[in-house]
PDB file of N, CA and C in Angstrom:
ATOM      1  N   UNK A   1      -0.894  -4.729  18.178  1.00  0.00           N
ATOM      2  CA  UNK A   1       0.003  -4.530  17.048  1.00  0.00           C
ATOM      3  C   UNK A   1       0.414  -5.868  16.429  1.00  0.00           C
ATOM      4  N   UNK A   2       0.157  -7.198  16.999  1.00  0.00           N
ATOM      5  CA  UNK A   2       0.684  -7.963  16.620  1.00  0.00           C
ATOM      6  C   UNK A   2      -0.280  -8.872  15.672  1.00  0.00           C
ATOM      7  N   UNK A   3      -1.675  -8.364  15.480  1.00  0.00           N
ATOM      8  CA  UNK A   3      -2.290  -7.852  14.342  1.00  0.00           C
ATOM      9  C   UNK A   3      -1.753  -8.098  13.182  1.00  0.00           C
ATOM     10  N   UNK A   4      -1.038  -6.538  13.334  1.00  0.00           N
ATOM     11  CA  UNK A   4      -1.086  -5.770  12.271  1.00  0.00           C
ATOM     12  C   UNK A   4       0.417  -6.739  11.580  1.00  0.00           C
ATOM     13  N   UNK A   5       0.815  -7.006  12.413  1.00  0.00           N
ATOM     14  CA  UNK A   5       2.190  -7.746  11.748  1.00  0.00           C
ATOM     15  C   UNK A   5       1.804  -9.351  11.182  1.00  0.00           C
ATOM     16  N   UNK A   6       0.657  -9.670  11.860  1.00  0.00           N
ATOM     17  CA  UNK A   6       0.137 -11.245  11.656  1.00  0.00           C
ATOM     18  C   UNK A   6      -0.588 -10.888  10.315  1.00  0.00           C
ATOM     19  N   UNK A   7      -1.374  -9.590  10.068  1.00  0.00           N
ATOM     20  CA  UNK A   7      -2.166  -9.825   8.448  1.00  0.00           C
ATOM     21  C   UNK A   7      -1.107  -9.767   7.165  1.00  0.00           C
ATOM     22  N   UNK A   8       0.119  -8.565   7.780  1.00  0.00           N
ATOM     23  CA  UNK A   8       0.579  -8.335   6.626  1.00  0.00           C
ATOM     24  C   UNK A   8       1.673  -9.735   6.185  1.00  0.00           C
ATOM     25  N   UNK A   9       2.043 -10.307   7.326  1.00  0.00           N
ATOM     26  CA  UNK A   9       2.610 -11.496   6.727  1.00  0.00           C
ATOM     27  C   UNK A   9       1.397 -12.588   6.350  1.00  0.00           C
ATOM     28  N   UNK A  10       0.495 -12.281   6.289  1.00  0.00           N
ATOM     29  CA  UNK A  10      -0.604 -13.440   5.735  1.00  0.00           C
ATOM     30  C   UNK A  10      -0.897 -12.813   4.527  1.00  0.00           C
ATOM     31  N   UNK A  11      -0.807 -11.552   4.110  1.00  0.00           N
ATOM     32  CA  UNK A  11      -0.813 -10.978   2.928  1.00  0.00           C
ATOM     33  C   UNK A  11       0.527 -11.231   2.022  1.00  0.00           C
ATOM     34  N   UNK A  12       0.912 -11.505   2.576  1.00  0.00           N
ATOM     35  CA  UNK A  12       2.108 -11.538   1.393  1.00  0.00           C
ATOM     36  C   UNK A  12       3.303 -12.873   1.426  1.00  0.00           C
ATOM     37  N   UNK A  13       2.748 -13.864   2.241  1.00  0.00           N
ATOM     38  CA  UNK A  13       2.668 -15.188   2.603  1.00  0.00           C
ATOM     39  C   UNK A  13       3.206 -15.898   1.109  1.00  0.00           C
ATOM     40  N   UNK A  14       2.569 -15.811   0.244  1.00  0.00           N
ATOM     41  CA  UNK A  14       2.828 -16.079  -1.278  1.00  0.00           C
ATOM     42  C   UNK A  14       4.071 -15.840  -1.715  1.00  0.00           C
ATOM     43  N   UNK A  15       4.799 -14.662  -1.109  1.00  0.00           N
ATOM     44  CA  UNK A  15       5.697 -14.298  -1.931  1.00  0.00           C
ATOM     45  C   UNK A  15       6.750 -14.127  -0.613  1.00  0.00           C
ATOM     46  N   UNK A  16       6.931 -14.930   0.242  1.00  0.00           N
ATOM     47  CA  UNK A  16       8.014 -14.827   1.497  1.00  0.00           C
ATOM     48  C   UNK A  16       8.164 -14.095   1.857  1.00  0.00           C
ATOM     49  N   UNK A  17       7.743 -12.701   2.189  1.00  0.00           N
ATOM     50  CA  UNK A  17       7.761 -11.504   2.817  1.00  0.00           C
ATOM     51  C   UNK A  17       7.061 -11.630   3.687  1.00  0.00           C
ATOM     52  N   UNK A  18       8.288 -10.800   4.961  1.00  0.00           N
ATOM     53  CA  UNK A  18       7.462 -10.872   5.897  1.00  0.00           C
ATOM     54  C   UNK A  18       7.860  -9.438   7.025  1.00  0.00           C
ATOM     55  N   UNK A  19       7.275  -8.650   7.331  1.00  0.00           N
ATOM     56  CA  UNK A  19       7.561  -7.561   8.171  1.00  0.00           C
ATOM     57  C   UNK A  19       8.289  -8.064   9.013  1.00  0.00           C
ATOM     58  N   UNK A  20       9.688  -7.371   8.958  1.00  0.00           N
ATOM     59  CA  UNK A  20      11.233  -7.462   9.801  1.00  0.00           C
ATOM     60  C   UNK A  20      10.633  -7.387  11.245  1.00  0.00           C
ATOM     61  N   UNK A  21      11.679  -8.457  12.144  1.00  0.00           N
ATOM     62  CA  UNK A  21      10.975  -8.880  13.616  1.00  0.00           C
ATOM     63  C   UNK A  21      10.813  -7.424  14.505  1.00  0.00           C
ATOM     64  N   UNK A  22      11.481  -6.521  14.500  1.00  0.00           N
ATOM     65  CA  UNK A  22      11.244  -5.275  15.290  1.00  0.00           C
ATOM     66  C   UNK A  22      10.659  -3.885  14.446  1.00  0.00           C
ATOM     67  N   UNK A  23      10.301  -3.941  13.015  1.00  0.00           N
ATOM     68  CA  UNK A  23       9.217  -3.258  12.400  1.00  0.00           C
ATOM     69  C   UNK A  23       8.139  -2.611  13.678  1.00  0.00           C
ATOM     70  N   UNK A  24       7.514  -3.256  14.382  1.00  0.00           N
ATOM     71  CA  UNK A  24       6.041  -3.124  15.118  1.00  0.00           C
ATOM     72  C   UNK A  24       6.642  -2.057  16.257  1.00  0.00           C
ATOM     73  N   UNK A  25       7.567  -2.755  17.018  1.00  0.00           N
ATOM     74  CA  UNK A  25       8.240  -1.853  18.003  1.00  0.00           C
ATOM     75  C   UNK A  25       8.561  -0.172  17.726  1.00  0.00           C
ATOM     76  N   UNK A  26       9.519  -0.717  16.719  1.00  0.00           N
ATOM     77  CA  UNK A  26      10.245   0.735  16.364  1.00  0.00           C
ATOM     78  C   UNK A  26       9.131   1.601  15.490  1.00  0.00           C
ATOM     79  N   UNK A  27       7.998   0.841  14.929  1.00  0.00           N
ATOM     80  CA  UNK A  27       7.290   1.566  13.832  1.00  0.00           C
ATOM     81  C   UNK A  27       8.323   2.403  13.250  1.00  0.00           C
ATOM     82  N   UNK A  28       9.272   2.041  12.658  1.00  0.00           N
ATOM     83  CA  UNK A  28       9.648   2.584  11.123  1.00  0.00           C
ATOM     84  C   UNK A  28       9.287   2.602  10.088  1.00  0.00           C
ATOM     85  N   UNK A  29       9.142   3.663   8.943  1.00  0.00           N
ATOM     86  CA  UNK A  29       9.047   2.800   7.739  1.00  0.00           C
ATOM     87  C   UNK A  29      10.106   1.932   7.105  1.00  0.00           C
ATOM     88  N   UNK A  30       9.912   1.155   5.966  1.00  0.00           N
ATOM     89  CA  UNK A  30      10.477   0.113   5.536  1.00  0.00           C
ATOM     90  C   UNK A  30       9.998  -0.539   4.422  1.00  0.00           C
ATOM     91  N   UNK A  31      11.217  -1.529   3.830  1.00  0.00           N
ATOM     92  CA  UNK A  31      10.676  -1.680   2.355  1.00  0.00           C
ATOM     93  C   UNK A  31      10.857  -3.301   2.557  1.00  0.00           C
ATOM     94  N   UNK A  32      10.072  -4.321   1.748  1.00  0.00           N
ATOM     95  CA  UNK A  32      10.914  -5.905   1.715  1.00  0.00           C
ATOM     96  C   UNK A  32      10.823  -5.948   0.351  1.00  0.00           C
ATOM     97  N   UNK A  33      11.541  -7.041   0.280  1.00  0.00           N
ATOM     98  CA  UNK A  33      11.399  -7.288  -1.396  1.00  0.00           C
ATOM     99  C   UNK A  33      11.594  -9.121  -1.367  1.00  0.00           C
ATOM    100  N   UNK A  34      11.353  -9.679  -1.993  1.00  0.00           N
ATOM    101  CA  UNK A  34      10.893 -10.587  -2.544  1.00  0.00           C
ATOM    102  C   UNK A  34      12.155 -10.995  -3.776  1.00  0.00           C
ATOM    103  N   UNK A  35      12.435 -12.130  -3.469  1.00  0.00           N
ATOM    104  CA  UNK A  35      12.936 -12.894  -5.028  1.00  0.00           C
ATOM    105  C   UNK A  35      11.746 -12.910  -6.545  1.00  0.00           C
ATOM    106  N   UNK A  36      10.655 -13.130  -6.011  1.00  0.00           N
ATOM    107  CA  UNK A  36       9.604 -13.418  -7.261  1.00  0.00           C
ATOM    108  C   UNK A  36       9.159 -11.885  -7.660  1.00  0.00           C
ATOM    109  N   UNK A  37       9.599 -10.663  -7.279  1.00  0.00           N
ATOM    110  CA  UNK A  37       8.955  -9.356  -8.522  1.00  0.00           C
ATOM    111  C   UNK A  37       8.399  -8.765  -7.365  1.00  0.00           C
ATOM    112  N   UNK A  38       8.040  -8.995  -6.151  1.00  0.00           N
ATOM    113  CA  UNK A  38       7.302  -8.427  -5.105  1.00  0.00           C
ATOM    114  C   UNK A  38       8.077  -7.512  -4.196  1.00  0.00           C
ATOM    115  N   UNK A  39       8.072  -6.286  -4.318  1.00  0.00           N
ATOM    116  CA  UNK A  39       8.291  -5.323  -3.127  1.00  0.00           C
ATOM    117  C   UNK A  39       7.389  -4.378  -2.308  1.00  0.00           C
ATOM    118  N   UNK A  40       7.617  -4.272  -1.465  1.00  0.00           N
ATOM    119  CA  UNK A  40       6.535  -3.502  -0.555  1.00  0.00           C
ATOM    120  C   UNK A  40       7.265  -2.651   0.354  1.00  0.00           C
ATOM    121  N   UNK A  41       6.406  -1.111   0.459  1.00  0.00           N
ATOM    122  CA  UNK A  41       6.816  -0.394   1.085  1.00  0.00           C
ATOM    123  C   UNK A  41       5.922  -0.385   2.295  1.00  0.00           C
ATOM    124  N   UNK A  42       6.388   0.283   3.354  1.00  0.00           N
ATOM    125  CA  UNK A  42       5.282   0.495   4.670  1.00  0.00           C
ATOM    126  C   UNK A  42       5.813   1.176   5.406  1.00  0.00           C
ATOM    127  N   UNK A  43       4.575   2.094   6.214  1.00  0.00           N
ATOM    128  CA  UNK A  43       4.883   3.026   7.322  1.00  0.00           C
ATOM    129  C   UNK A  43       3.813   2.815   8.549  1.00  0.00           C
ATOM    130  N   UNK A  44       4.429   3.114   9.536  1.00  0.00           N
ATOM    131  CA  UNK A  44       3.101   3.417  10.747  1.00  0.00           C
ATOM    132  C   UNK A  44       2.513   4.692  10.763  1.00  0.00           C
ATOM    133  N   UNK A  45       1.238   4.726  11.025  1.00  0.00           N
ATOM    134  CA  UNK A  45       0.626   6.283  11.932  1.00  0.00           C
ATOM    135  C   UNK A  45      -0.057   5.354  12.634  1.00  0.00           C
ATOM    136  N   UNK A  46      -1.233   6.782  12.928  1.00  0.00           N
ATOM    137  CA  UNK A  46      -2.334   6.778  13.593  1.00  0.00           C
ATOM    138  C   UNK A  46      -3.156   7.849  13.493  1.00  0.00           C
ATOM    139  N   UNK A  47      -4.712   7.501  13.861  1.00  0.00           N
ATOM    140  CA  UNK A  47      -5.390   8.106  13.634  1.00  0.00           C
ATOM    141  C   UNK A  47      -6.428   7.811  14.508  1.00  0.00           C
ATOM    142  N   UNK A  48      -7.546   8.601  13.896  1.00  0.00           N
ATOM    143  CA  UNK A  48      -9.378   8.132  15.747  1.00  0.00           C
ATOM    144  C   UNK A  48      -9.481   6.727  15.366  1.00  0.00           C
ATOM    145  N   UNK A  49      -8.916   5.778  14.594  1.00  0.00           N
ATOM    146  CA  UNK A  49      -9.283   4.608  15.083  1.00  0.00           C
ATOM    147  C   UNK A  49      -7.971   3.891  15.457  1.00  0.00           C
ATOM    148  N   UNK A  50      -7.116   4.673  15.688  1.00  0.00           N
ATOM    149  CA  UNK A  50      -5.780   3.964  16.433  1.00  0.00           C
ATOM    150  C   UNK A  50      -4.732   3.377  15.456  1.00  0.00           C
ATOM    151  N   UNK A  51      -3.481   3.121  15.868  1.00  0.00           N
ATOM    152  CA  UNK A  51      -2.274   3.274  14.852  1.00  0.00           C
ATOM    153  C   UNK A  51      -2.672   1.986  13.804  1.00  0.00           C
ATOM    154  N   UNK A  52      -2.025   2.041  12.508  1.00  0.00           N
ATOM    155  CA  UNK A  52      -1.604   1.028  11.940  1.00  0.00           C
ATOM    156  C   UNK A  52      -0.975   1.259  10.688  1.00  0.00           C
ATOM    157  N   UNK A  53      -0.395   0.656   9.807  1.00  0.00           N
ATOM    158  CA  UNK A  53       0.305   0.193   9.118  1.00  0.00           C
ATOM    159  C   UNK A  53      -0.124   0.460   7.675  1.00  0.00           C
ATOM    160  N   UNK A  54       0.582   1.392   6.824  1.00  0.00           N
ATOM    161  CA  UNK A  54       0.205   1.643   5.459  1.00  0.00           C
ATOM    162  C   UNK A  54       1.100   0.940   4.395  1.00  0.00           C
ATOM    163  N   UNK A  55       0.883  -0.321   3.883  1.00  0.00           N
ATOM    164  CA  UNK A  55       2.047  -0.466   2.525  1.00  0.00           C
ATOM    165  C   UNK A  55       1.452  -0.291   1.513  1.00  0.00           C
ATOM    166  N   UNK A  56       2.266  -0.173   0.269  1.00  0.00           N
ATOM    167  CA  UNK A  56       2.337  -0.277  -1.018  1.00  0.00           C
ATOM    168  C   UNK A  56       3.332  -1.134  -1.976  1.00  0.00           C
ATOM    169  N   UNK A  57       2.181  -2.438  -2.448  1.00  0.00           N
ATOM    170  CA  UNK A  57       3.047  -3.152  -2.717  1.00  0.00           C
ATOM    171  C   UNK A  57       3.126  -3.346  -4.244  1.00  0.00           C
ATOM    172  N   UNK A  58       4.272  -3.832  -4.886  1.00  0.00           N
ATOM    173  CA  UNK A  58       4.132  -3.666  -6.643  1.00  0.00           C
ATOM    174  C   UNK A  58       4.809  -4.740  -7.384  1.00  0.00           C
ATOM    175  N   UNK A  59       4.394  -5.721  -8.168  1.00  0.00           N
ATOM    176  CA  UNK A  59       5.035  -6.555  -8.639  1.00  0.00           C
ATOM    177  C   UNK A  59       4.630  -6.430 -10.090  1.00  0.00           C
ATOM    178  N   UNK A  60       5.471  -6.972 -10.754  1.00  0.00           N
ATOM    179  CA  UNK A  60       5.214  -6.544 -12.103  1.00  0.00           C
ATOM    180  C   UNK A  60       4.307  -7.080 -13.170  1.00  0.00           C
ATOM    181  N   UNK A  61       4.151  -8.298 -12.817  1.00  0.00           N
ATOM    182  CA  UNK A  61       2.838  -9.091 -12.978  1.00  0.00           C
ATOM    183  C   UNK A  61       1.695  -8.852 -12.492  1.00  0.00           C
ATOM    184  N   UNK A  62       1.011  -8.500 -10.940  1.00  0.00           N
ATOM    185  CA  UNK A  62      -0.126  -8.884 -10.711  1.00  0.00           C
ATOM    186  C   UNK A  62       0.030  -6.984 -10.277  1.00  0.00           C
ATOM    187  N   UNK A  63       0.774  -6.486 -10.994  1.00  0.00           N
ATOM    188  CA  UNK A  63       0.586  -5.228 -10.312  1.00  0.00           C
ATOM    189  C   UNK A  63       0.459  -4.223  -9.030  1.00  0.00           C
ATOM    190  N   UNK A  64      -0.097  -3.187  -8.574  1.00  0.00           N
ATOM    191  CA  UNK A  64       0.177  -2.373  -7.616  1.00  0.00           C
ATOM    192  C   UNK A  64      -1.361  -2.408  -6.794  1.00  0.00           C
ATOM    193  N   UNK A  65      -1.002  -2.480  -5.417  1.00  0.00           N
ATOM    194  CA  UNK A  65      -1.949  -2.542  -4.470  1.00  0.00           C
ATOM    195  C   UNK A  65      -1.267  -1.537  -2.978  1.00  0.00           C
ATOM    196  N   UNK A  66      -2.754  -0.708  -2.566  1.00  0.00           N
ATOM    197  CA  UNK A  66      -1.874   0.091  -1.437  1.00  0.00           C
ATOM    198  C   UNK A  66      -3.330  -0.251  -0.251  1.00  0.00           C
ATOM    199  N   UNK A  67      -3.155  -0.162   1.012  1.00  0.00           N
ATOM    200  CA  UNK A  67      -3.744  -0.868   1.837  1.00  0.00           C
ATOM    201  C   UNK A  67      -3.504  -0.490   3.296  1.00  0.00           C
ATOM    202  N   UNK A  68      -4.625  -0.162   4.083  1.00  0.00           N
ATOM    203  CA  UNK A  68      -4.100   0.044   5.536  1.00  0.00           C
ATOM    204  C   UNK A  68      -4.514  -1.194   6.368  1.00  0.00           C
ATOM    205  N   UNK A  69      -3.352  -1.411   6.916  1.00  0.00           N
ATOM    206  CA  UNK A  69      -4.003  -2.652   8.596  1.00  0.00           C
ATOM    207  C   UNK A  69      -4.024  -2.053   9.811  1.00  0.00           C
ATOM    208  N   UNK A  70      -5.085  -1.925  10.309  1.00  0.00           N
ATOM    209  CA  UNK A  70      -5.525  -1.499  12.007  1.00  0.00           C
ATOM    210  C   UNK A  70      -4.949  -2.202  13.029  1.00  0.00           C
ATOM    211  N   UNK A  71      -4.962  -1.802  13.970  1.00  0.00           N
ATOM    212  CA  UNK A  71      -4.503  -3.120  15.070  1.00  0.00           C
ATOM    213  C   UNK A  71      -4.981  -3.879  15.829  1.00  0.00           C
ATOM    214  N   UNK A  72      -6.207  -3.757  14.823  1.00  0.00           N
ATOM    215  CA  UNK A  72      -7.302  -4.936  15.149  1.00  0.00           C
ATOM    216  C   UNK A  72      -7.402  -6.158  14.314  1.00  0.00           C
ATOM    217  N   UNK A  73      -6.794  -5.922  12.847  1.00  0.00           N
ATOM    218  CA  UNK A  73      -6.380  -6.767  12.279  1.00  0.00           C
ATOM    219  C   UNK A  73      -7.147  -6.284  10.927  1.00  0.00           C
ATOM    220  N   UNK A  74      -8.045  -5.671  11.019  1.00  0.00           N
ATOM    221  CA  UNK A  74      -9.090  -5.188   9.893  1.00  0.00           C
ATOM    222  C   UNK A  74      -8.319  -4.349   8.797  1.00  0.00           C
ATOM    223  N   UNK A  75      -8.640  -4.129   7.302  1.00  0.00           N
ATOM    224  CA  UNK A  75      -7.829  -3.865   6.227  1.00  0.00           C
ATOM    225  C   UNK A  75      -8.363  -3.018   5.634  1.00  0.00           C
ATOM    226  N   UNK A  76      -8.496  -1.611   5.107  1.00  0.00           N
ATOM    227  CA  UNK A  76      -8.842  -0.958   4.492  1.00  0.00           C
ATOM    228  C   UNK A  76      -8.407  -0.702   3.085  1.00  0.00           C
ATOM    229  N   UNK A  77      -8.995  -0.910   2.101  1.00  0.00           N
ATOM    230  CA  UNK A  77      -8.074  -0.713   0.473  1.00  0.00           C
ATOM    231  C   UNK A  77      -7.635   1.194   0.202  1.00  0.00           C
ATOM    232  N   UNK A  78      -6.846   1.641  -0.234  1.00  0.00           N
ATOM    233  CA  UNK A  78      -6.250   2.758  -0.553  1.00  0.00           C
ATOM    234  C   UNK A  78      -5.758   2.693  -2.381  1.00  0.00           C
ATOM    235  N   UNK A  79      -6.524   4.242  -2.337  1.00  0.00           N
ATOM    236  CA  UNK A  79      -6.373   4.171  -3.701  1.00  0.00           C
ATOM    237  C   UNK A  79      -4.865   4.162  -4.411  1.00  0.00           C
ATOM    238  N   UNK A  80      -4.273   2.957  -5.185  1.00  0.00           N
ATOM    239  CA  UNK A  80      -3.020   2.684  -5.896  1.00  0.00           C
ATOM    240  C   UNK A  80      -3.320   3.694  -7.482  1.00  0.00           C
ATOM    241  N   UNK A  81      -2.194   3.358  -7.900  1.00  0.00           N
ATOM    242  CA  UNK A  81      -1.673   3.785  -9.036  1.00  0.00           C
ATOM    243  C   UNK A  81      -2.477   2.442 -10.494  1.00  0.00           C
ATOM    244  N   UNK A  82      -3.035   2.945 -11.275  1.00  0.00           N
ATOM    245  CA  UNK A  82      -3.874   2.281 -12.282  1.00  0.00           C
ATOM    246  C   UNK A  82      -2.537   1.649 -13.169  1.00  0.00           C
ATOM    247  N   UNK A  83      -2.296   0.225 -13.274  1.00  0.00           N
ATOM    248  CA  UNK A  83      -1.419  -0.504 -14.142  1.00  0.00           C
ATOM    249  C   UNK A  83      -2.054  -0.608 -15.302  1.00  0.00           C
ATOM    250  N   UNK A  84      -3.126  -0.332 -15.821  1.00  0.00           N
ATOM    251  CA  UNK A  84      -3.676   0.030 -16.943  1.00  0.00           C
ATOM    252  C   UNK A  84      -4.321   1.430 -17.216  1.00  0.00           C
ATOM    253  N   UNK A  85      -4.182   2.388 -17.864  1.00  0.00           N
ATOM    254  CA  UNK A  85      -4.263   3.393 -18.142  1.00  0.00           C
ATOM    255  C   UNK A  85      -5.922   3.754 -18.354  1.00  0.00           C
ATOM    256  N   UNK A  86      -6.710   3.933 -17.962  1.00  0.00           N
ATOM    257  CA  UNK A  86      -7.999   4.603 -18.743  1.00  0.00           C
ATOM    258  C   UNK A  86      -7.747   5.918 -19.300  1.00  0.00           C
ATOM    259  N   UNK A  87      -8.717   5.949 -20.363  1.00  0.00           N
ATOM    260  CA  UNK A  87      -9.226   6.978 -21.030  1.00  0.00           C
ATOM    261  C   UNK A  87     -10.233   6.976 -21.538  1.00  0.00           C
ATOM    262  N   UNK A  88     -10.707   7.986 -21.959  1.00  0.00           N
ATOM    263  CA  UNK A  88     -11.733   8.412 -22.670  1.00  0.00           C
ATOM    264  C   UNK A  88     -11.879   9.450 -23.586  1.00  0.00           C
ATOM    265  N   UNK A  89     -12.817   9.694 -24.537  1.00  0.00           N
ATOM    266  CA  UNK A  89     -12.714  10.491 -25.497  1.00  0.00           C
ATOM    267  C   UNK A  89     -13.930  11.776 -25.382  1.00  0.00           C
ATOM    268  N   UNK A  90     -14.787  11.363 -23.697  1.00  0.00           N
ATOM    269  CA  UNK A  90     -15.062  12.675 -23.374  1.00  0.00           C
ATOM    270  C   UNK A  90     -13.881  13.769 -22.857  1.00  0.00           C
ATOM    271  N   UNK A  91     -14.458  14.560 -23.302  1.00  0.00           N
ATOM    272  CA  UNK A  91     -13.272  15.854 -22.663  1.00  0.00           C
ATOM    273  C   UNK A  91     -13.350  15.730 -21.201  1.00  0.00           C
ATOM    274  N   UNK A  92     -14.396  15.971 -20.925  1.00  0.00           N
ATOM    275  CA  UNK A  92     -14.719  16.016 -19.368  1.00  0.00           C
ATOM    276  C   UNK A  92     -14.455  14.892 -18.417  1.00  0.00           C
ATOM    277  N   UNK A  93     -14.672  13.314 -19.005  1.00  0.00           N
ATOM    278  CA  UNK A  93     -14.194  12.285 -18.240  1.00  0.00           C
ATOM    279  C   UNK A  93     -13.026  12.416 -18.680  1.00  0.00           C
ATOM    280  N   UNK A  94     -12.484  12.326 -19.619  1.00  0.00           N
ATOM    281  CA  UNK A  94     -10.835  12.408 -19.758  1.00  0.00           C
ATOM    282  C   UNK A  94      -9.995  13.117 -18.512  1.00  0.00           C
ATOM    283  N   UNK A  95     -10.339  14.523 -18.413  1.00  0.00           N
ATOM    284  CA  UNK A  95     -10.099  15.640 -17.338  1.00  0.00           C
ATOM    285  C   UNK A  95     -10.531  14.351 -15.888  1.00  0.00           C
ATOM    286  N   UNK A  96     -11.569  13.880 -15.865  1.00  0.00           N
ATOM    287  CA  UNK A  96     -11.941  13.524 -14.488  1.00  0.00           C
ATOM    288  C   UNK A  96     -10.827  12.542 -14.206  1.00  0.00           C
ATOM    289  N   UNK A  97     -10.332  11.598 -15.096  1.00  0.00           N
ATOM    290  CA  UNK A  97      -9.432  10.579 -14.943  1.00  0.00           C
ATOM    291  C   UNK A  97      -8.679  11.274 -15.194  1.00  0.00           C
ATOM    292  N   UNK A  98      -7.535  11.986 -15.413  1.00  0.00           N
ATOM    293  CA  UNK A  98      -6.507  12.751 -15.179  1.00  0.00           C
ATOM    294  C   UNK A  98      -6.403  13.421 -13.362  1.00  0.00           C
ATOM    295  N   UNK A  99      -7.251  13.627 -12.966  1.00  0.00           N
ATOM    296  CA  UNK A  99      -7.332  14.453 -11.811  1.00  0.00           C
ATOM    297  C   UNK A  99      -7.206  13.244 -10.476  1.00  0.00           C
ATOM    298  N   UNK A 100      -8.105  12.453 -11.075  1.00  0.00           N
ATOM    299  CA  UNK A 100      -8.176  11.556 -10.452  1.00  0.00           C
ATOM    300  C   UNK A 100      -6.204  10.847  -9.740  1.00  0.00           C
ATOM    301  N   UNK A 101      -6.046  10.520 -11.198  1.00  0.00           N
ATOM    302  CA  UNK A 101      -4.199   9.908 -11.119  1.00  0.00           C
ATOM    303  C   UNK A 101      -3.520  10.744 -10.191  1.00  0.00           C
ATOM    304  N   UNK A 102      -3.389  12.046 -10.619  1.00  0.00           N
ATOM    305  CA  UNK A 102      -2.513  12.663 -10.134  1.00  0.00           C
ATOM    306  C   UNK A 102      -2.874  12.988  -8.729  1.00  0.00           C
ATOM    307  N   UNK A 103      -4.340  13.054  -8.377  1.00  0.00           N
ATOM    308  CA  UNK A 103      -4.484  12.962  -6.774  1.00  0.00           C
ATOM    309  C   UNK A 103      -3.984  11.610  -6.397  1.00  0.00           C
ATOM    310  N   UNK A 104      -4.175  10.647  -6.681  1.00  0.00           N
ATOM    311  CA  UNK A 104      -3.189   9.475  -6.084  1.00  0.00           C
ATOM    312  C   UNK A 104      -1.858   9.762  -6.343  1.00  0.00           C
ATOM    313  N   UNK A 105      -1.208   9.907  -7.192  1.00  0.00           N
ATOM    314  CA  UNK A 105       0.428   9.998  -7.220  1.00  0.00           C
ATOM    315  C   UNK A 105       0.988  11.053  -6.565  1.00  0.00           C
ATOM    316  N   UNK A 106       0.168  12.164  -6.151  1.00  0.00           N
ATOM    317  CA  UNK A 106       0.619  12.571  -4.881  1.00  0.00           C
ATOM    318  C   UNK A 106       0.412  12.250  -3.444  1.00  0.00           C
ATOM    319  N   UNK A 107      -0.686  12.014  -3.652  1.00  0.00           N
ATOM    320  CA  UNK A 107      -0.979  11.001  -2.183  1.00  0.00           C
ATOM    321  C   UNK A 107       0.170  10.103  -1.720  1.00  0.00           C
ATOM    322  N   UNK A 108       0.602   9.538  -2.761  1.00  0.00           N
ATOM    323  CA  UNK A 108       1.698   8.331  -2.635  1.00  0.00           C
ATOM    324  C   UNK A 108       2.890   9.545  -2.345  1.00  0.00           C
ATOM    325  N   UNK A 109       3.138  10.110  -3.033  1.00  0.00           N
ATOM    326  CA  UNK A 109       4.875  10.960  -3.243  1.00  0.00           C
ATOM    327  C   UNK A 109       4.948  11.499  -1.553  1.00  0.00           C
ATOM    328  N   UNK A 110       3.856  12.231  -1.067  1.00  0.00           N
ATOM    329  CA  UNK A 110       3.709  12.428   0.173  1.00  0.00           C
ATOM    330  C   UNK A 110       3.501  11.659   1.182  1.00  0.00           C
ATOM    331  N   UNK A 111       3.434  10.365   1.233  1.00  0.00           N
ATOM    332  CA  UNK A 111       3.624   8.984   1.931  1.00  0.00           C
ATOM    333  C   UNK A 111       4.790   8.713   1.817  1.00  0.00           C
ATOM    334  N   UNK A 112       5.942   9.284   0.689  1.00  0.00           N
ATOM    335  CA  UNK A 112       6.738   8.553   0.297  1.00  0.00           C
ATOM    336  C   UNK A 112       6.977   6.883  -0.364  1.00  0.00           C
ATOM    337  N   UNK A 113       6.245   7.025  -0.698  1.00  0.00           N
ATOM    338  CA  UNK A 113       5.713   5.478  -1.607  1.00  0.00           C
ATOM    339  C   UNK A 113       6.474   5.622  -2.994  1.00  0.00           C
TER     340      UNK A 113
END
């Protein structure tokens, strides 16, 4: 687990955040925030490749990123919320990118993100 607490403070190293010293223990979720625009949310599970760590982080500049760390240290990307909007003027891709969003923004609402 100490991993998972060593990437996410190397992830976000830039912006002085750093997962609170008993985060790993208690696996709570939890939020940090940042003086420079940076907040991040995070929770623990687990799963067949063993527990780790889901945040979602959002600053208003470089935008929204969501991300799992293993406790092996390894990072998986998770689909975020689009800070730029697509569209299109097929009907059908239009529909596909619509479906698309709203399966992430529930994904997130049910993470609580």
């Amino acid at each position: 687990m100490n991993k998972i607490r060593d990437k996410f403070n190397d992830t976000f190293a830039m912006w002085r955040i750093k997962l609170p010293a008993d985060a790993v223990e208690r696996r709570e979720r939890g939020m940090c925030r940042s003086r420079r625009q940076m907040t991040v949310r995070y929770l623990f599970g687990e799963n067949e490749k063993g527990p780790y760590l889901d945040y979602y982080a959002r600053h208003r500049i470089m935008g929204e990123s969501h991300a799992r760390i293993y406790a092996d240290g390894t990072t998986k990307p998770l689909p975020s919320r689009r800070t730029v909007f697509i569209i299109s003027n097929d009907p059908k891709e239009a529909e596909r990118l619509d479906r698309e969003a709203e399966k992430v923004e529930k994904m997130l609402q049910e993470k609580g993100f």
